[in-house]
N, C-alpha and C. Protein backbone atom coordinates (compact mmCIF):
# COMPACT_ATOMS: atom_id res chain seq x y z
N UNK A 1 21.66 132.26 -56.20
CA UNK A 1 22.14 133.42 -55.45
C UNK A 1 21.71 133.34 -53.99
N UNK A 2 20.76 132.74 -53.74
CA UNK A 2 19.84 132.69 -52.55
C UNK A 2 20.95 131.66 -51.60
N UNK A 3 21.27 130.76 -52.41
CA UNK A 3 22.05 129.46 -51.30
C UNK A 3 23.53 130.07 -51.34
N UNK A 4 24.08 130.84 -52.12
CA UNK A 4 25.29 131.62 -52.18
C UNK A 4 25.20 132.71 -50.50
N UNK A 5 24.36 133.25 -50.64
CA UNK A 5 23.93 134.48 -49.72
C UNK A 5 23.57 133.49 -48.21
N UNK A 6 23.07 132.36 -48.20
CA UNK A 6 22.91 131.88 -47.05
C UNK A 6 24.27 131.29 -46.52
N UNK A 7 24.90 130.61 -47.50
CA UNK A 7 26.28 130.29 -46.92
C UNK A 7 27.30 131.64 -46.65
N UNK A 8 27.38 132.56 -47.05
CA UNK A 8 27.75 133.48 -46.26
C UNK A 8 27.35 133.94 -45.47
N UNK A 9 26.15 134.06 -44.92
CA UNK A 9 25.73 134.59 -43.64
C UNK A 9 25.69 133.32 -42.48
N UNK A 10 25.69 132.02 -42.89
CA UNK A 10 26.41 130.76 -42.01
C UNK A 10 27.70 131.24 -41.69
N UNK A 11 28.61 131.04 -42.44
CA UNK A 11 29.99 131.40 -42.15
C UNK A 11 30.19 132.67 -41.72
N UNK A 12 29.60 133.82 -41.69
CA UNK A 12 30.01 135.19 -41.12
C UNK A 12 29.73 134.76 -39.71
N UNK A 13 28.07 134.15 -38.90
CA UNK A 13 28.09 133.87 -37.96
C UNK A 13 28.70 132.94 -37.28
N UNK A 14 29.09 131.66 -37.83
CA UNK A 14 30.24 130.92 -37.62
C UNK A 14 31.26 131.70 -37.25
N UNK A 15 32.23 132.78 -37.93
CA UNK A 15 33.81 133.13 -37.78
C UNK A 15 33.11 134.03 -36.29
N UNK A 16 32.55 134.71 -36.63
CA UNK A 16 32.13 135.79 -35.79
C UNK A 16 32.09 135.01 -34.14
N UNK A 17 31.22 133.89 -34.01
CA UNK A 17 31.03 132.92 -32.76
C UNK A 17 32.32 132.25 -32.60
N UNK A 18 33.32 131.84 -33.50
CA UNK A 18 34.46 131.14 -32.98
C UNK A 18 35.72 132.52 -32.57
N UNK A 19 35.34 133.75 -32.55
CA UNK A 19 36.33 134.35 -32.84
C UNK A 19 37.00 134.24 -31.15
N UNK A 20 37.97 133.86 -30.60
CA UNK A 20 37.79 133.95 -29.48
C UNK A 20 38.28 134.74 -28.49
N UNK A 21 37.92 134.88 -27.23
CA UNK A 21 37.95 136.29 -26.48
C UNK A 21 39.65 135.86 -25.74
N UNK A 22 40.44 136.72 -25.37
CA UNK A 22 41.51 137.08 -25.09
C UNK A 22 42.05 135.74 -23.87
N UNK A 23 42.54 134.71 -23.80
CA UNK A 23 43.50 134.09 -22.96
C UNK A 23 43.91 134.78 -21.92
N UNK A 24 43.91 134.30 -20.98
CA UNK A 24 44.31 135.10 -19.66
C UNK A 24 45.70 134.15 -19.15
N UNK A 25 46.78 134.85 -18.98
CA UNK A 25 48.04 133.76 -18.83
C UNK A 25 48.16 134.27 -16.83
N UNK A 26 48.37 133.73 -15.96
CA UNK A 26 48.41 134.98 -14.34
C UNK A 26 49.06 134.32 -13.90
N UNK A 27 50.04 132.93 -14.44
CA UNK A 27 51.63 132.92 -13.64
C UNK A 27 51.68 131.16 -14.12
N UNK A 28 52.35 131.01 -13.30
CA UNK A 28 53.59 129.76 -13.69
C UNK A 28 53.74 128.97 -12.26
N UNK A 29 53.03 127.86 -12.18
CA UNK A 29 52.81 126.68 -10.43
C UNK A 29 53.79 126.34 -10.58
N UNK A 30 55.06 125.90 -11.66
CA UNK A 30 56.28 125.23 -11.06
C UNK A 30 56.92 124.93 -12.81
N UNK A 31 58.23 124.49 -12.29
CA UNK A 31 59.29 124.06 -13.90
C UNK A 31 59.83 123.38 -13.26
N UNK A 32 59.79 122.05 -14.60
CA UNK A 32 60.46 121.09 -14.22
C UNK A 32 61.15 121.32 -15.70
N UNK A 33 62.45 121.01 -15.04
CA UNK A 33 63.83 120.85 -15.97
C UNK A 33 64.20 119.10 -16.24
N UNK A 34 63.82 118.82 -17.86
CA UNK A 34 64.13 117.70 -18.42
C UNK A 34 65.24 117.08 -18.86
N UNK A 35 65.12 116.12 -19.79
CA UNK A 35 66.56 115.73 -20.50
C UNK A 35 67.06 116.19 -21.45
N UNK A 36 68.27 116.33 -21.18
CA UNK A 36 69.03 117.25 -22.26
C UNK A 36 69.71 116.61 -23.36
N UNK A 37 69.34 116.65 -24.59
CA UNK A 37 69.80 116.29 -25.58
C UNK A 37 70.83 116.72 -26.58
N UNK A 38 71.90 116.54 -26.07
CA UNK A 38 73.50 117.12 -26.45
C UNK A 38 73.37 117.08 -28.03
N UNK A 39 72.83 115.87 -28.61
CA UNK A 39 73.00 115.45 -30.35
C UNK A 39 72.22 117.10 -30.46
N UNK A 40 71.18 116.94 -30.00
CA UNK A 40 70.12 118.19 -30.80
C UNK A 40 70.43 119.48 -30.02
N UNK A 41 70.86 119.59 -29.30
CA UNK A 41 71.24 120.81 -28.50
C UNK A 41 69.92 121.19 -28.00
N UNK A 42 69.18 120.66 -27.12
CA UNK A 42 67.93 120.84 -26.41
C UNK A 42 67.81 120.64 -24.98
N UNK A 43 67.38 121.28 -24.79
CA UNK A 43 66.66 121.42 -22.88
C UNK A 43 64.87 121.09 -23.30
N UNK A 44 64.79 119.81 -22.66
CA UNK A 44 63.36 119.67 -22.17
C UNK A 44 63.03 120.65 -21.04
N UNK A 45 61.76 120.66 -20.85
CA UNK A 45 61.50 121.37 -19.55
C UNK A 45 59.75 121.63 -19.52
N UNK A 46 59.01 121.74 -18.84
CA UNK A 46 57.90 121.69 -18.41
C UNK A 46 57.33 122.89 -17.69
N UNK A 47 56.54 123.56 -18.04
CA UNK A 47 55.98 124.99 -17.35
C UNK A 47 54.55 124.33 -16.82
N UNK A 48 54.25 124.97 -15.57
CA UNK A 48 53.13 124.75 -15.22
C UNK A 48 52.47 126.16 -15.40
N UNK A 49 51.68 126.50 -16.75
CA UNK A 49 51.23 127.53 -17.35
C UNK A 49 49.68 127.22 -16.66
N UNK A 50 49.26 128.75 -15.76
CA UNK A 50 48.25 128.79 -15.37
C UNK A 50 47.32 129.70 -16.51
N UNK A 51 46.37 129.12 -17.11
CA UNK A 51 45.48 129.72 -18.24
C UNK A 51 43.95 129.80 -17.81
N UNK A 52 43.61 130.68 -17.94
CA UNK A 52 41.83 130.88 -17.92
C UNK A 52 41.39 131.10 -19.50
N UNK A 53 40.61 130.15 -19.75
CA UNK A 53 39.79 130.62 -20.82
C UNK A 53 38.28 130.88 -20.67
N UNK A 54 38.12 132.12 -21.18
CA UNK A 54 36.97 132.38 -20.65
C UNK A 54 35.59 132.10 -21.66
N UNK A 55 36.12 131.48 -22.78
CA UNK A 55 34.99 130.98 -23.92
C UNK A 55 34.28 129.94 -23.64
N UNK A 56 33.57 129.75 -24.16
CA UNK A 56 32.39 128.83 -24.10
C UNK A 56 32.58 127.83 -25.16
N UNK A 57 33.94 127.57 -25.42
CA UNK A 57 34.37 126.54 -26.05
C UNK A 57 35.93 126.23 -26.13
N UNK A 58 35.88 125.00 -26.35
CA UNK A 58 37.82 124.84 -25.99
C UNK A 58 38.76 125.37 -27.00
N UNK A 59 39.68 125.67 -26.65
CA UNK A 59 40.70 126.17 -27.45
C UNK A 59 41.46 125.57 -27.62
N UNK A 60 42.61 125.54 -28.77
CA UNK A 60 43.62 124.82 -29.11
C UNK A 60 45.69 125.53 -28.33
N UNK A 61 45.87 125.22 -28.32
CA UNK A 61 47.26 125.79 -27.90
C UNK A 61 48.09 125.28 -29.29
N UNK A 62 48.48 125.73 -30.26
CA UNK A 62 49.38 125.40 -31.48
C UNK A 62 50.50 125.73 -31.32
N UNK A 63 51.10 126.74 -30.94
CA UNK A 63 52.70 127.19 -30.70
C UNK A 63 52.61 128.24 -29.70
N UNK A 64 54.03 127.92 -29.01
CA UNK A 64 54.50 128.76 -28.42
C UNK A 64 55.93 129.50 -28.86
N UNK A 65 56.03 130.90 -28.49
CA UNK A 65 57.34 131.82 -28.75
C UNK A 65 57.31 132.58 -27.82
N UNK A 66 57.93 132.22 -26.92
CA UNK A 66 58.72 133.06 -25.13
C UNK A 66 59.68 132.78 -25.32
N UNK A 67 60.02 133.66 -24.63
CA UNK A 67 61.53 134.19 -24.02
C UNK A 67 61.44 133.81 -22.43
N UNK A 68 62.31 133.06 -21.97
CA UNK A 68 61.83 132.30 -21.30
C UNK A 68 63.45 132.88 -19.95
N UNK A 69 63.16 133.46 -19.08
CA UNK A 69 64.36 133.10 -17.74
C UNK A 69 63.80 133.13 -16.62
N UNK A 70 64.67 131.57 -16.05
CA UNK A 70 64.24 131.26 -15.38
C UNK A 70 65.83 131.31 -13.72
N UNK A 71 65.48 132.31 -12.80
CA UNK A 71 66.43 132.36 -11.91
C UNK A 71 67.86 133.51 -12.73
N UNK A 72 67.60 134.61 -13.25
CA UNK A 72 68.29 135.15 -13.90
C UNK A 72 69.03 134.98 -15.24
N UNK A 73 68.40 133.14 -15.59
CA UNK A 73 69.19 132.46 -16.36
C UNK A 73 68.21 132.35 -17.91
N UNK A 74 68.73 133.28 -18.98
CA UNK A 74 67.91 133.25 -20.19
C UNK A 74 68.03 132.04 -21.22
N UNK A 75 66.78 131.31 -20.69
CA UNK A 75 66.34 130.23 -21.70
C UNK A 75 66.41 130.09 -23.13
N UNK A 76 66.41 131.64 -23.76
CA UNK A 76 66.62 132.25 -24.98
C UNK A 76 65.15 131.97 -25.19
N UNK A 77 65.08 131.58 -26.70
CA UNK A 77 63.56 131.84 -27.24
C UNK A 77 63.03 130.34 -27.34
N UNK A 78 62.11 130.01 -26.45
CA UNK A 78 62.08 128.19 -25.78
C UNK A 78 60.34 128.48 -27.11
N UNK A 79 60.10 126.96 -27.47
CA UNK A 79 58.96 126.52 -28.11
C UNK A 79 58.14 125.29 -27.82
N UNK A 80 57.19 125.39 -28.20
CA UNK A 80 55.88 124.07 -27.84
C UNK A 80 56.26 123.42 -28.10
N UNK A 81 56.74 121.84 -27.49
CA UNK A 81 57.09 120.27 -28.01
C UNK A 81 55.36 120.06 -28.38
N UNK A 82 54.63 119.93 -27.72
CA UNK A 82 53.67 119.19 -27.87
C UNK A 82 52.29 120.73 -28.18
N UNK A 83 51.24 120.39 -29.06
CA UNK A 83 50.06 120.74 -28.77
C UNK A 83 48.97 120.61 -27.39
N UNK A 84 48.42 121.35 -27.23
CA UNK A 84 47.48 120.93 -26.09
C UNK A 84 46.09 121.54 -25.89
N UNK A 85 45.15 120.75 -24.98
CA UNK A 85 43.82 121.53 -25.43
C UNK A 85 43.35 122.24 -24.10
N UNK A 86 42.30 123.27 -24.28
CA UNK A 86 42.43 124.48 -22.95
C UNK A 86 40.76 124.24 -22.63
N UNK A 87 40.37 123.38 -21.80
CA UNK A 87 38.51 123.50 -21.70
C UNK A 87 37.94 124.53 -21.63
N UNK A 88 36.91 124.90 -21.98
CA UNK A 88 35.86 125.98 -21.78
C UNK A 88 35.82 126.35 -20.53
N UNK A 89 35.01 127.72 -20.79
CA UNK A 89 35.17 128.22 -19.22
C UNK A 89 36.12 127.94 -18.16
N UNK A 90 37.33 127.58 -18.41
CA UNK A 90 38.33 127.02 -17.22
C UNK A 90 39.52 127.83 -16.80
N UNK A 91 39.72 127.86 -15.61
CA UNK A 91 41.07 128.36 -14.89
C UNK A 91 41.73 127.51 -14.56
N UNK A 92 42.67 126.99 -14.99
CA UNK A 92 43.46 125.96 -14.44
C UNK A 92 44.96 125.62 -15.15
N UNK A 93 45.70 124.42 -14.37
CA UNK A 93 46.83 124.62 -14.72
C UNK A 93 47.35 123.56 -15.83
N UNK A 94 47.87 124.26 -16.90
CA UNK A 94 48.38 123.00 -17.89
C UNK A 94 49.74 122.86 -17.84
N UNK A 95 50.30 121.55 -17.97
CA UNK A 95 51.87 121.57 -18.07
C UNK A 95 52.10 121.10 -19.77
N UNK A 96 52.84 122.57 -19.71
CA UNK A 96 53.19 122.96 -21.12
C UNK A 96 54.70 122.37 -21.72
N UNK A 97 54.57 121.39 -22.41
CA UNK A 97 56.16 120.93 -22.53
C UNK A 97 56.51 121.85 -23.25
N UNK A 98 57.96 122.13 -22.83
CA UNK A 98 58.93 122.98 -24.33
C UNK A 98 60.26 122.77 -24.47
N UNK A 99 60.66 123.35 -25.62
CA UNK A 99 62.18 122.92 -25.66
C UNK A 99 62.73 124.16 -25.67
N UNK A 100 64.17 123.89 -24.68
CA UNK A 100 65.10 125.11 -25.03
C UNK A 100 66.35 124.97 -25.19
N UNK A 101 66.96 125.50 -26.32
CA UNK A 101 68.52 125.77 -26.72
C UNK A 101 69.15 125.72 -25.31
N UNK A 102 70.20 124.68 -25.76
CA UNK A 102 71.40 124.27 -24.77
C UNK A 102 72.07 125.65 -24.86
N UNK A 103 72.67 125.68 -25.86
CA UNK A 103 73.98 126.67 -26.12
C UNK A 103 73.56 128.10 -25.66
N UNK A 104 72.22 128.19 -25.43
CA UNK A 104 71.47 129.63 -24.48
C UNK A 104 71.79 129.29 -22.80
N UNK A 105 71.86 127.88 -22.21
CA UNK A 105 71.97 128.27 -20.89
C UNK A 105 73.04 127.36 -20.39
N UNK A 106 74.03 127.11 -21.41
CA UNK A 106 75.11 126.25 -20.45
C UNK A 106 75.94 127.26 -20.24
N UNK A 107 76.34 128.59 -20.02
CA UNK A 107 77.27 129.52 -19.32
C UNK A 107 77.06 129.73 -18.05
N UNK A 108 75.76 129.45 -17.69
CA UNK A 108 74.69 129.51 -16.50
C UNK A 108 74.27 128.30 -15.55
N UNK A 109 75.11 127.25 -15.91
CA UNK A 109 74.73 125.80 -15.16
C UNK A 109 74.42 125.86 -13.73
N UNK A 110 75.88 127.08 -12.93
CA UNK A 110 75.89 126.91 -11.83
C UNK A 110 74.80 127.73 -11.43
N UNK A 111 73.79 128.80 -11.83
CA UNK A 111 72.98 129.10 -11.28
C UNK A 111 71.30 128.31 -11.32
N UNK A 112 71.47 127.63 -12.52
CA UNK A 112 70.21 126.84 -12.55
C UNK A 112 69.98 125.88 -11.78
N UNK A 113 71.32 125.17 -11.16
CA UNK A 113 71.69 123.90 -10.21
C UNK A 113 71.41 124.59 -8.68
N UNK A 114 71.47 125.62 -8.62
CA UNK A 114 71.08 126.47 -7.46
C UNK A 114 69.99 126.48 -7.03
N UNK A 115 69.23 126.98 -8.20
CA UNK A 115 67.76 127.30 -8.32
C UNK A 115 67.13 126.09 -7.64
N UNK A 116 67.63 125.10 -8.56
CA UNK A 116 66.51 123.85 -8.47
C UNK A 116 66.93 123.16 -6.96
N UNK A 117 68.23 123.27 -6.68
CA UNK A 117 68.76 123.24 -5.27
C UNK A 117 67.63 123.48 -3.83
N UNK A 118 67.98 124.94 -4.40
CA UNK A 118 66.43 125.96 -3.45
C UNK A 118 64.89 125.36 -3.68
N UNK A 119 65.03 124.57 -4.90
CA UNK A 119 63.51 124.20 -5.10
C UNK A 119 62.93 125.91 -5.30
N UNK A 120 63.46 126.38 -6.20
CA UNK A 120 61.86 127.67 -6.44
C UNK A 120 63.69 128.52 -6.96
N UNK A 121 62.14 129.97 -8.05
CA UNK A 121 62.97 130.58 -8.66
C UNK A 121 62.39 131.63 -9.25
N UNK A 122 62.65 132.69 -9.82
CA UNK A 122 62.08 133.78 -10.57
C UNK A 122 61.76 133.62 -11.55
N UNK A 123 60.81 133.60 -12.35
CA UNK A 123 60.33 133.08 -13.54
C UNK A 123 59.78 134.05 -14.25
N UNK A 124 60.55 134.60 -15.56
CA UNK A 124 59.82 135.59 -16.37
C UNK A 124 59.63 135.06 -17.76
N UNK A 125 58.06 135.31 -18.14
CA UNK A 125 57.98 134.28 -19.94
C UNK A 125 57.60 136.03 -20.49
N UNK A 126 57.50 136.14 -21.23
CA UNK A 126 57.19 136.71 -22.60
C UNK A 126 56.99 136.39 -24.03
N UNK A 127 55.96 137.02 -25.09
CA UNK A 127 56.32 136.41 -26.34
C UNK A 127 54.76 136.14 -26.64
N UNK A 128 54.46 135.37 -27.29
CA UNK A 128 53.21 135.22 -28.07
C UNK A 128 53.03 133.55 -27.81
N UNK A 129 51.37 133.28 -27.50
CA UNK A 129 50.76 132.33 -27.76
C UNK A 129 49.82 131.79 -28.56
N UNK A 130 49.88 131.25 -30.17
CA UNK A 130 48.87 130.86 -31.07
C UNK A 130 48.04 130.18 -30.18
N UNK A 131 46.90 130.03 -30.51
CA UNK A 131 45.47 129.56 -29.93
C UNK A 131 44.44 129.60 -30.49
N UNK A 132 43.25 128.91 -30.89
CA UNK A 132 42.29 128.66 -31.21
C UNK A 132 41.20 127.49 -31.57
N UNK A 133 40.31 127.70 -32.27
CA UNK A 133 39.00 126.79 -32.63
C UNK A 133 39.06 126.59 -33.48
N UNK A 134 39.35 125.26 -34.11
CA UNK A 134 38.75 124.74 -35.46
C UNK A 134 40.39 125.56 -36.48
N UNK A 135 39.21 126.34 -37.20
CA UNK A 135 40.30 126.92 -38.57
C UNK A 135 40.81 128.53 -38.11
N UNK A 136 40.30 128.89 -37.24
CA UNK A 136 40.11 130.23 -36.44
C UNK A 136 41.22 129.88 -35.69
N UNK A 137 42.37 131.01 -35.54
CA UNK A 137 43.45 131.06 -34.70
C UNK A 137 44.05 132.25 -34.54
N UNK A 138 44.60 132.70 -33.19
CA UNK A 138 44.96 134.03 -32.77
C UNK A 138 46.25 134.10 -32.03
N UNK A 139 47.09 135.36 -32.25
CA UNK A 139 48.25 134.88 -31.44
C UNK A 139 47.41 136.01 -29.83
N UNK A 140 48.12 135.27 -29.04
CA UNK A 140 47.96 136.12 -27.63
C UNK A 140 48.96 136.38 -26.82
N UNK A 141 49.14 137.66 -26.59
CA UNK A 141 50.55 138.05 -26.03
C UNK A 141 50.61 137.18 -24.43
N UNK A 142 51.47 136.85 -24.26
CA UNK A 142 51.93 136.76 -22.58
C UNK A 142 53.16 137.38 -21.96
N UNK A 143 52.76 138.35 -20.75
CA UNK A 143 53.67 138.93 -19.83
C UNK A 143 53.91 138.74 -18.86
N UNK A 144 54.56 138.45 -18.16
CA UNK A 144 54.83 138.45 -16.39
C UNK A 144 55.96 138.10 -16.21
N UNK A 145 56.12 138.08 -14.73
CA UNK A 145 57.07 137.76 -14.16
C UNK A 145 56.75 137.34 -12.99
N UNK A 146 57.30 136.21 -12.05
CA UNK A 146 56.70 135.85 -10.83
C UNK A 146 57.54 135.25 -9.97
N UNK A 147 57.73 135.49 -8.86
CA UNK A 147 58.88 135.45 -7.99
C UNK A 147 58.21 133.90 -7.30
N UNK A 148 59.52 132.94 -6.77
CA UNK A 148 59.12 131.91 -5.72
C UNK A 148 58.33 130.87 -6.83
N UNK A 149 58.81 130.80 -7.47
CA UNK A 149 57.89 129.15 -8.71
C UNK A 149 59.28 128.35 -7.86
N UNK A 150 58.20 127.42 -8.37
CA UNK A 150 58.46 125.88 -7.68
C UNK A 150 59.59 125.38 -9.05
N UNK A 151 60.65 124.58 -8.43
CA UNK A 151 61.64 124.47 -9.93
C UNK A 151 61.98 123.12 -8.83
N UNK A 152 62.30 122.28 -9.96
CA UNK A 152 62.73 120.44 -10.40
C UNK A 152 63.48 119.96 -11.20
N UNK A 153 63.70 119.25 -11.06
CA UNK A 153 64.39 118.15 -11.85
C UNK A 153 63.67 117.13 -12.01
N UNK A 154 63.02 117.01 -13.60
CA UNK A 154 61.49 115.85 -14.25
C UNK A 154 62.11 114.18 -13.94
N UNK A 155 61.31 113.35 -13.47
CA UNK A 155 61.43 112.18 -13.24
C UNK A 155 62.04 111.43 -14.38
């Protein structure tokens, strides 16, 4: 009973120490617009997602679900290609690959060709970000909107 009772009070302080404190999302350094894959009906594309984590240990990025427009033009509901990891204590910028539905922004060509024209654009994400440590994972909302992001066409 004794080694029963200690492994739960390991693991309570364990969940309790990994639980982690709130993601800070405060805008978007630039989008780069990728290759488009007609077979799969996909838009690559690249966010430069500015994240602070304010834990004292790294976090995981597992999925993303935004709603993603970029220059008036709705990305529809774009997702994480890749995983990625967020250092401790850090403010800084990650480039977040994702994919987005063709058939959401080809009515809109001529304004995205604009955008990236101008180099820069209005950028609004919304939606939820999974994140966490180990077996511990949380979704975290993200809101904004931010005028003048830097917009490309990916090498």
């Amino acid at each position: 009973m004794k080694n029963f009772l200690s492994i739960v009070i390991i693991f309570s302080f364990f969940a309790i120490s990994c639980n982690p404190e709130p993601l800070v999302f405060s805008g978007v350094q630039g989008v780069k617009l990728g290759d488009v894959d007609i077979q799969k009906g996909n838009v690559a594309a690249e966010l430069g997602l500015k994240i602070k984590n304010p834990n004292g240990f790294s976090v995981t990025v597992y999925s993303i679900d935004l709603d993603l427009i970029l220059a008036g033009v709705s990305f529809g509901n774009v997702t994480l290609k890749d995983e990625f990891n967020i250092e401790k204590n850090s403010d800084s910028v990650y480039p977040v690959k994702i994919n987005a539905q063709l058939k959401d922004i080809m009515r809109s060509g001529p304004k995205i060709i604009s955008a990236v024209l101008k180099k820069e654009a209005k950028v609004e994400v919304k939606g939820t970000v999974k994140a966490g440590h180990g077996i511990f994972k949380k979704d975290f909302p993200i809101n904004f909107s931010q005028e003048n992001v830097e917009t490309e066409i990916a090498d």
